[in-house]
Protein backbone atom coordinates (compact mmCIF):
# COMPACT_ATOMS: atom_id res chain seq x y z
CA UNK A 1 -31.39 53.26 21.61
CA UNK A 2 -31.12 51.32 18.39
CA UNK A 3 -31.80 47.79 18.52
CA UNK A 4 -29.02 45.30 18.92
CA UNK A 5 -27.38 42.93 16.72
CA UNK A 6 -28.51 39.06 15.72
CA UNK A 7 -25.33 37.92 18.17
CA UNK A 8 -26.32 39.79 21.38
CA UNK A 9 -30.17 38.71 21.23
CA UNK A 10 -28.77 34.99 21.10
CA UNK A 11 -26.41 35.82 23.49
CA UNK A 12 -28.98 36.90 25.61
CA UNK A 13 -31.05 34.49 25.03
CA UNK A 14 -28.39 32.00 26.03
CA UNK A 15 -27.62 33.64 29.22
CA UNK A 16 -24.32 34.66 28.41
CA UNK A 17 -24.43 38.40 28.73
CA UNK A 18 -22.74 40.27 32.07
CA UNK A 19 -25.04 41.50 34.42
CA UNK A 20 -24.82 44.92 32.82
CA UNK A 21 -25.86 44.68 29.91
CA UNK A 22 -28.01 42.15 30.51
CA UNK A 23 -29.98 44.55 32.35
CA UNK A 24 -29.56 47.15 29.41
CA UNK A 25 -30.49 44.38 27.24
CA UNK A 26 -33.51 43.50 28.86
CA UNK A 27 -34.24 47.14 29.35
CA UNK A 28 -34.70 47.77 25.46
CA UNK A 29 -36.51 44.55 25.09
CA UNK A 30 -39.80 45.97 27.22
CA UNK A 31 -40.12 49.09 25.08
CA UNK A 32 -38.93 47.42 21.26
CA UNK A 33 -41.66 44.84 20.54
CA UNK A 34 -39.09 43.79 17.18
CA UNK A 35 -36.64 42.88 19.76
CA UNK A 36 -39.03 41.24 21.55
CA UNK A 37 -40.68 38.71 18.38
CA UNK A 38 -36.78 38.32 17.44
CA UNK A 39 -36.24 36.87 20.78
CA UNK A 40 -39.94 34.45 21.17
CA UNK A 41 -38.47 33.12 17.37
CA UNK A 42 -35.04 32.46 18.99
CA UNK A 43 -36.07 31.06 22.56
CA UNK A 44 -38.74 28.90 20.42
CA UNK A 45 -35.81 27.71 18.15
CA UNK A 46 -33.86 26.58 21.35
CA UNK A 47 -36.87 24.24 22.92
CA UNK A 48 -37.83 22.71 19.20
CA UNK A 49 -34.11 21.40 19.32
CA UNK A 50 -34.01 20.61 22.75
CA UNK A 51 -36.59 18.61 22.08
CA UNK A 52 -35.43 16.50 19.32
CA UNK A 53 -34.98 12.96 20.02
CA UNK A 54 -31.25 11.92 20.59
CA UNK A 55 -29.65 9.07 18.65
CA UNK A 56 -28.64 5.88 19.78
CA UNK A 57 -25.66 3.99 18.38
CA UNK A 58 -26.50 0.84 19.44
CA UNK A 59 -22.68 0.45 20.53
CA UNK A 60 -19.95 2.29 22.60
CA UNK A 61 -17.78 4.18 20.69
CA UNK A 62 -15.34 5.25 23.22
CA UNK A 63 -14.35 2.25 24.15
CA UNK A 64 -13.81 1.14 20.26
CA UNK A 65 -11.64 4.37 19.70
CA UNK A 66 -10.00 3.79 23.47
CA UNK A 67 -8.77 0.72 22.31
CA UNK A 68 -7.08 1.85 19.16
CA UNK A 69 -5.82 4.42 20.93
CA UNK A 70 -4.18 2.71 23.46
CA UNK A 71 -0.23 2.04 22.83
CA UNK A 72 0.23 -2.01 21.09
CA UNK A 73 3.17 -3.53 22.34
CA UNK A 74 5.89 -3.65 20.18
CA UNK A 75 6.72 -6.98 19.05
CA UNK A 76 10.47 -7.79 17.55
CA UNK A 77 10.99 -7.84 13.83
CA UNK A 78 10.53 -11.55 12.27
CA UNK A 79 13.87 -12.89 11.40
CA UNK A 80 14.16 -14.19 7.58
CA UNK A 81 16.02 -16.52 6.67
CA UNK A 82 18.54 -13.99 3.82
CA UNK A 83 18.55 -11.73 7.03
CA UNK A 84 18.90 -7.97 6.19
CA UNK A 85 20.07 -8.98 3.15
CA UNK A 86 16.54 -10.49 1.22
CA UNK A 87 16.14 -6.84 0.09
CA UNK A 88 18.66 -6.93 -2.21
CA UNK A 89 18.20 -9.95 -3.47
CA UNK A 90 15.87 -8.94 -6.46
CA UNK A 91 18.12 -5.87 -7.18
CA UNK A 92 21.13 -8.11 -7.54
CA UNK A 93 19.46 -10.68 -9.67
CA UNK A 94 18.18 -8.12 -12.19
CA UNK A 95 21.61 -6.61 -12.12
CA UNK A 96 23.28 -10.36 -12.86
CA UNK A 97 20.58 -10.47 -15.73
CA UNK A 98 21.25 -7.41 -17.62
CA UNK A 99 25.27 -8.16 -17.53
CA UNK A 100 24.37 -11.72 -18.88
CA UNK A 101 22.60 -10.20 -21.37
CA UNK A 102 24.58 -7.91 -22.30
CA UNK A 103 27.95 -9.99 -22.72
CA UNK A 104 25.91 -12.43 -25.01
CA UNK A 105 24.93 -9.70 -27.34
CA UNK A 106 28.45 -7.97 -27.37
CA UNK A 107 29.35 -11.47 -28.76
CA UNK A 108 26.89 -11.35 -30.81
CA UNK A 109 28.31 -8.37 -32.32
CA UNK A 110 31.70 -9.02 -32.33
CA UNK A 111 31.71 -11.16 -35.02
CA UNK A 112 30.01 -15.02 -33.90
CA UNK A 113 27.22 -14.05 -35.28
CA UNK A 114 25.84 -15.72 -38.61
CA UNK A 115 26.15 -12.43 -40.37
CA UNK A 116 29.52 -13.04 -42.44
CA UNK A 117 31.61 -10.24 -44.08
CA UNK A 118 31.70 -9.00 -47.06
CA UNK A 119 34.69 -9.01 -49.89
CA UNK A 120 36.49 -6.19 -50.02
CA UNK A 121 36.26 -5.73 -53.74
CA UNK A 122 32.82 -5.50 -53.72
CA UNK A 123 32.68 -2.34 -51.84
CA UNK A 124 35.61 -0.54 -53.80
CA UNK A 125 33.09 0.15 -56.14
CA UNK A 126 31.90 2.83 -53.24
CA UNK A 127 35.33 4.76 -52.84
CA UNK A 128 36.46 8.21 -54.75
CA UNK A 129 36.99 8.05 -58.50
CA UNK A 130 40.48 10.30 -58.19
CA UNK A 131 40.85 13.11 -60.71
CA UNK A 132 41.34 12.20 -64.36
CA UNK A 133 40.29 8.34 -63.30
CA UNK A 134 38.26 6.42 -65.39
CA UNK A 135 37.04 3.32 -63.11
CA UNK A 136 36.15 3.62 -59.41
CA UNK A 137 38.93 0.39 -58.85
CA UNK A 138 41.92 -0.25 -60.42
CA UNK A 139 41.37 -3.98 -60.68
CA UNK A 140 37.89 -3.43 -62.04
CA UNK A 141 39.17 -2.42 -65.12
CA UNK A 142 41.86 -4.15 -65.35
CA UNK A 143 39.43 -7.12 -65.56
CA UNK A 144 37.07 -5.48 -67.73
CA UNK A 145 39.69 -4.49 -70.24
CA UNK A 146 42.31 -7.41 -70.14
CA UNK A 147 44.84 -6.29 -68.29
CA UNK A 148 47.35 -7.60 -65.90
């Protein structure tokens, strides 16, 4: 017979084999004297931790996490004074703000700003020259040359 696995010789050792093959178990064990050390190492193993001191808390932890656990009675919403409505109070005043705002600088642009206009004459000097045309304004050289 070849000699069992790491999982049945802790198995065994924990008493959790059937009855059959415990007895096939314990069979191999008196003639394999591998089996045998494998099995002293584990059964040692299991009295070294049984013999470890256990920890103390100092406290009682189930009753801490029994009363979180338990169900808190439900208590009925705090009334504020806006009501249902205090949540969109910041919403609406940042909306009031940015039409404020906005109407005072489309004034701003629309002409009651300090920025004034400039003559029309002055920028003439920008159009087309048509074909065959000397000046870039008719009036520009009529000035320059006299005319009326």
């Amino acid at each position: 017979m070849t000699c069992p696995g790491t999982e049945e010789l802790s198995a065994y050792a924990d008493h959790m084999l059937t009855p059959r093959e415990h007895a096939r178990l314990q069979q191999h064990l008196q003639g394999c004297p591998a089996c045998q050390h494998r099995i002293g190492e584990m059964t040692s193993l299991q009295h070294a931790l049984r013999a470890l001191p256990s920890p103390t808390l100092g406290f009682d932890l189930a009753s801490r996490l029994e009363d979180r656990l338990r169900p808190q009675p439900q208590r009925s919403p705090a009334r504020h004074w806006l009501g249902n409505w205090s949540g969109w109070v910041p919403a609406g005043l940042a909306a009031g703000m940015a039409l404020a705002s906005g109407v005072w600088l489309g004034g701003l642009l629309l002409g009651s700003g300090a920025v004034g206009a400039r003559p029309a004459t002055m920028v003439r000097v920008f159009d087309p020259v048509p074909p065959g045309g000397l000046c870039a304004a008719a009036e520009l050289c009529r000035l320059t040359k006299g005319m009326p």
